[in-house]
Protein backbone atom coordinates (compact mmCIF):
# COMPACT_ATOMS: atom_id res chain seq x y z
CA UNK A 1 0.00 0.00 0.00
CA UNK A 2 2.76 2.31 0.56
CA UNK A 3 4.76 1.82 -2.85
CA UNK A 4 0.96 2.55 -4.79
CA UNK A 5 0.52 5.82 -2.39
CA UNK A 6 4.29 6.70 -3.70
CA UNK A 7 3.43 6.08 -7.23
CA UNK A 8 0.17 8.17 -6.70
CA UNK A 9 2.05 11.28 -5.68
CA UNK A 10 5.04 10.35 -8.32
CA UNK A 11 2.97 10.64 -10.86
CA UNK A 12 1.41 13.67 -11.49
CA UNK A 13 5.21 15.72 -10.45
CA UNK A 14 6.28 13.44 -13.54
CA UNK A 15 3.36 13.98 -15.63
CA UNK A 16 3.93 18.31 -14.85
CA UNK A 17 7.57 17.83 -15.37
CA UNK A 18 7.16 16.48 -18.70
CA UNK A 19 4.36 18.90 -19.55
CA UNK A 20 7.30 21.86 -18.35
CA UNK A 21 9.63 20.25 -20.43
CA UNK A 22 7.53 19.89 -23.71
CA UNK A 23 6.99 22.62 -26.27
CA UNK A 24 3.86 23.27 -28.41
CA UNK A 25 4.42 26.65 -30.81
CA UNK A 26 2.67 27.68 -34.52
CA UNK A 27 4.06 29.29 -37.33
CA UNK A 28 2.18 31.38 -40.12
CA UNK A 29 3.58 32.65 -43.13
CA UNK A 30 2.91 34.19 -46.84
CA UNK A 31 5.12 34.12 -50.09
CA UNK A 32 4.80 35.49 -52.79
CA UNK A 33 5.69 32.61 -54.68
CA UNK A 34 5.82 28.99 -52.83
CA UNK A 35 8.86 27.19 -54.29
CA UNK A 36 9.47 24.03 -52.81
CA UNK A 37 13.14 22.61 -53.54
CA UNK A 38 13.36 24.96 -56.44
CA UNK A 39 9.91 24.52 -58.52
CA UNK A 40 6.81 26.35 -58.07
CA UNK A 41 3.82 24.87 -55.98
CA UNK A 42 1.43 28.05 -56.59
CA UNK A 43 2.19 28.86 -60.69
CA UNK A 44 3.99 31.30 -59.39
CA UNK A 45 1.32 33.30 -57.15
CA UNK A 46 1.17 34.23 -53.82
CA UNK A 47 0.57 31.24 -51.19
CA UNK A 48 -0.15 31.22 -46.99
CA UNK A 49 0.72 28.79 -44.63
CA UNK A 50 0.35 27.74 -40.96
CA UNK A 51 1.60 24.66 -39.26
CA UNK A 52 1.75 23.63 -35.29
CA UNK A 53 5.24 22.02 -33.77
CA UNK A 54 5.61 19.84 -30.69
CA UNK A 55 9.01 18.95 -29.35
CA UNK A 56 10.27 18.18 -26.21
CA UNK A 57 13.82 18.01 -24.69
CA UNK A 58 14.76 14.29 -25.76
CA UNK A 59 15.00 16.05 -29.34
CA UNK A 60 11.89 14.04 -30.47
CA UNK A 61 9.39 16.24 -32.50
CA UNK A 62 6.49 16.25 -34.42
CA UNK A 63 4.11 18.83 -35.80
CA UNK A 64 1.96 19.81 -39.11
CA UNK A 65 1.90 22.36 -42.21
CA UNK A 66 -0.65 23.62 -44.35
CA UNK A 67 0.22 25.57 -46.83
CA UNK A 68 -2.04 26.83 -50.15
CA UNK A 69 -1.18 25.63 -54.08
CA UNK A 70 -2.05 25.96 -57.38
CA UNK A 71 -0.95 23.34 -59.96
CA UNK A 72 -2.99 24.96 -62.76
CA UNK A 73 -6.33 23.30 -62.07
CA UNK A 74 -6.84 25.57 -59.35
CA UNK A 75 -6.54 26.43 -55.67
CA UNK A 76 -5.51 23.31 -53.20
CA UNK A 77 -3.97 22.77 -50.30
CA UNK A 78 -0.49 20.85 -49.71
CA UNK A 79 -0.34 19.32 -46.41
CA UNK A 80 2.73 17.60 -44.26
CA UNK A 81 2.85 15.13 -41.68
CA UNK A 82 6.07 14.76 -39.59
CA UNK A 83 7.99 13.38 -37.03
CA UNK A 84 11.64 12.88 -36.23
CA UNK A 85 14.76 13.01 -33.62
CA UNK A 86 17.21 16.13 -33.54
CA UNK A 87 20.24 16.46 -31.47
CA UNK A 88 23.40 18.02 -31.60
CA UNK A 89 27.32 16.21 -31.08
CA UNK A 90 30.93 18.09 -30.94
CA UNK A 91 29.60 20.57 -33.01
CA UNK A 92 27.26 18.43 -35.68
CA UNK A 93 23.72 19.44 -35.04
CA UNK A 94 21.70 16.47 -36.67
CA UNK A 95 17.90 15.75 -37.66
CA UNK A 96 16.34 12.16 -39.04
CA UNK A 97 13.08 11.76 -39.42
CA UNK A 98 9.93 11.04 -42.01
CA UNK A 99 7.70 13.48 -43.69
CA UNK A 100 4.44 12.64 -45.46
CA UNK A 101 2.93 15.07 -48.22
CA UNK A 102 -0.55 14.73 -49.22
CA UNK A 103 -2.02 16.98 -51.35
CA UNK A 104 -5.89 17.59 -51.06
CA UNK A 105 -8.60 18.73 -53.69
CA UNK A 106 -5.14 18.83 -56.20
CA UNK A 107 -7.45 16.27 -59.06
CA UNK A 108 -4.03 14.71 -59.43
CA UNK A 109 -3.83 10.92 -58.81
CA UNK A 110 -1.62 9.25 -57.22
CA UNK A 111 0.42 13.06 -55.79
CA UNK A 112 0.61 11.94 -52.45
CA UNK A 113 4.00 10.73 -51.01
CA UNK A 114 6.58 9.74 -47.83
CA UNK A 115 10.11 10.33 -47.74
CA UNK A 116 12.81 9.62 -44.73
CA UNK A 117 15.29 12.37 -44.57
CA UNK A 118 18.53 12.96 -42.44
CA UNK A 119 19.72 16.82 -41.90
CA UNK A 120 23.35 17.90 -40.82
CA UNK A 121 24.83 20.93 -40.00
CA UNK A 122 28.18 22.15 -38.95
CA UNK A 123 29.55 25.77 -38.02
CA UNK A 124 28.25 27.82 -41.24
CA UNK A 125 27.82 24.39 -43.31
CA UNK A 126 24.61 22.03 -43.64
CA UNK A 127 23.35 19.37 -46.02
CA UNK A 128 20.32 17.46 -46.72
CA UNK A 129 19.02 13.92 -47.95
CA UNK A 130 15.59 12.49 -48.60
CA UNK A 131 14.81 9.54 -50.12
CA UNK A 132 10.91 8.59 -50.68
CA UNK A 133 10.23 4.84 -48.99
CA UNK A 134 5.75 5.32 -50.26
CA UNK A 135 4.03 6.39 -52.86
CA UNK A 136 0.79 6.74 -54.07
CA UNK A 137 2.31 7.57 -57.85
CA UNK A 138 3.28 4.76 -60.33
CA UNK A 139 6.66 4.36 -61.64
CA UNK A 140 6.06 6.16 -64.36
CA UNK A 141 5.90 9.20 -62.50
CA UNK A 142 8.08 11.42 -60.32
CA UNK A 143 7.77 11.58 -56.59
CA UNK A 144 7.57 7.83 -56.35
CA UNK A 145 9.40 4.89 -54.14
CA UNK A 146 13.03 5.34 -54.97
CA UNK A 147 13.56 9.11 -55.63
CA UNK A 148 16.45 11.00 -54.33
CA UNK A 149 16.88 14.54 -53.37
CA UNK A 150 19.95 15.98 -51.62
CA UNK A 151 21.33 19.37 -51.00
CA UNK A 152 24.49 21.79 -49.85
CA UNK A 153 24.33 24.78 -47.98
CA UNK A 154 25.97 27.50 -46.16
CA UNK A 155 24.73 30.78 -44.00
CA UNK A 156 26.43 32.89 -42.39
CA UNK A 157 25.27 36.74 -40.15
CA UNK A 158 26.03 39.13 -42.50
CA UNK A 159 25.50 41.68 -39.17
CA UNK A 160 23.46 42.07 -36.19
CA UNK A 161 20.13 42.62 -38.30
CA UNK A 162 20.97 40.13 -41.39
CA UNK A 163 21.85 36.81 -42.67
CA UNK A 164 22.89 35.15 -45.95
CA UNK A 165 22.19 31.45 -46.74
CA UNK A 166 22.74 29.62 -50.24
CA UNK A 167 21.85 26.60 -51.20
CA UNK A 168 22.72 23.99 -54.36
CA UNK A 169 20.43 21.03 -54.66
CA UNK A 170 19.41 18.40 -56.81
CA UNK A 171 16.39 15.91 -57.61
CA UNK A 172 17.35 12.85 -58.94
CA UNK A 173 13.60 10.55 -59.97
CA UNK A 174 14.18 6.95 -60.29
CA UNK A 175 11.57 7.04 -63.14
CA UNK A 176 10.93 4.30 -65.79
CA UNK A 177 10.50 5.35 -68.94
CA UNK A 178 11.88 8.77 -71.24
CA UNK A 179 10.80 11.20 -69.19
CA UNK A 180 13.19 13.42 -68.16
CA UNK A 181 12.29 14.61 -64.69
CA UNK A 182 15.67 15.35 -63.10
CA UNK A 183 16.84 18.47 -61.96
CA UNK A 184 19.15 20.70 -60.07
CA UNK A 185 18.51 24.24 -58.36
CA UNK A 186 20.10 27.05 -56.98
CA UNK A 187 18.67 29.70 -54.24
CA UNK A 188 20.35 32.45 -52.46
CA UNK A 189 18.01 34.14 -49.13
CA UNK A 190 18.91 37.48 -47.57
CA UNK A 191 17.13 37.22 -44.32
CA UNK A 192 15.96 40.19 -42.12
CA UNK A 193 14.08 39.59 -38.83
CA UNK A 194 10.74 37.58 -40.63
CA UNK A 195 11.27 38.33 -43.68
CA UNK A 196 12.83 36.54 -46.61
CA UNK A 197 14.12 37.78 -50.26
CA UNK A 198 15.13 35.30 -52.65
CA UNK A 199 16.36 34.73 -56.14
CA UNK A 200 15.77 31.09 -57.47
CA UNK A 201 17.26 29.42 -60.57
CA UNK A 202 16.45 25.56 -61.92
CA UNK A 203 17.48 23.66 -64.72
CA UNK A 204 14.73 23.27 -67.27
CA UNK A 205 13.45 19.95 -67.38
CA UNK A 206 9.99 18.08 -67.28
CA UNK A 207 8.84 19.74 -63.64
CA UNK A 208 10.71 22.81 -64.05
CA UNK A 209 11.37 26.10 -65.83
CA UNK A 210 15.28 27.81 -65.89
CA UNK A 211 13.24 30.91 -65.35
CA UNK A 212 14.75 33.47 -62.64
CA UNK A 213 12.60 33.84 -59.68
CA UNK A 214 12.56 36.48 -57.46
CA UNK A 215 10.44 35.70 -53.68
CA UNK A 216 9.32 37.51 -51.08
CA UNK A 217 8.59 35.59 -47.97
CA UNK A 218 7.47 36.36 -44.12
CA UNK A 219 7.12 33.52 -41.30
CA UNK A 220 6.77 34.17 -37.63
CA UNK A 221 6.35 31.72 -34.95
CA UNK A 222 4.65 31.85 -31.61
């Protein structure tokens, strides 16, 4: 009777300390043009977002994002599903976990996909890989079982006020068939407090456009 009235009292101090050691936030935001690893997801127009975040101090997270899109059949909604494991070692901050995009109202079969990804980032250097483990798309198609995307980066303060990040990446889609879906990207963001400019550039291929894009983005968090 005495260990079950400890474990009584235990309990709710461990339940509180967990609660004081977990984090819930949101985030909003608005672009002027969603680009998402390089391509357009709103035909170049203006998109919002929102998403919620929980983490705790283990490292584990998991949260949502909504965000708007327009494929050219009109207005839909992109939405992400994640959780993962973050932590940091000698320096090397590091972050594995799985994402799910599905893509609602978008009329496009099969657009839905999953993807494990592992992130890494040292002093002003950090780098990127996902590779897509589900799919609802056939293997005909991009964004199916098999594709790889990875990515370079460095950012650095440019002073108290602003910061400069670029980043090279690359889409390689294990796709049967002649399409020719691969393609690399470029992106350079001057930062300022929530706000975002940036100037995009792609390779032209099946999903893509070598156009020049120039963004404007805000975010905040809460």
């Amino acid at each position: 009777m005495k260990k079950l009235t400890s474990l009584t009292i235990a309990a709710p101090l461990l339940l509180a300390a967990s609660i004081a050691q977990a984090e819930v936030s949101a985030n909003f935001g608005a672009t002027s043009n969603y680009l998402w690893r390089g391509v357009t997801q709103s035909a170049d127009g203006a998109s919002v977002s929102g998403g919620l975040d929980y983490s705790n101090e283990s490292g584990f997270y998991a949260g949502t994002w909504i965000g708007t899109i327009d494929w050219g059949i009109g207005n839909a909604a992109e939405t992400d599903l994640y959780l993962g494991y973050s932590g940091e070692a000698d320096g090397f901050s590091y972050d594995v976990g799985y994402v799910y995009y599905a893509y609602l109202e978008s009329e496009y079969d099969g657009s839905d996909f999953g993807e494990l990804y592992f992130k890494g980032a040292m002093a002003d250097f950090n780098f990127s890989i996902a590779y897509t483990i589900n799919s609802d798309a056939d293997d005909a198609a991009p964004f199916g079982q098999g594709d790889l995307y990875y990515s370079v980066g460095y950012e650095f303060a440019l002073s108290e006020d602003y910061s400069l990040a670029l980043t090279v990446g690359h889409y390689d889609f294990d796709v049967d068939g002649a399409l020719d879906a691969d393609y690399s990207h470029a992106q350079l963001d001057l930062s300022k407090g929530d706000f975002t400019f940036s100037v995009s550039k792609t390779t032209d291929s099946a999903l893509s456009d070598d156009d020049l894009k120039l963004v404007v983005s805000w975010s905040t968090s809460f």
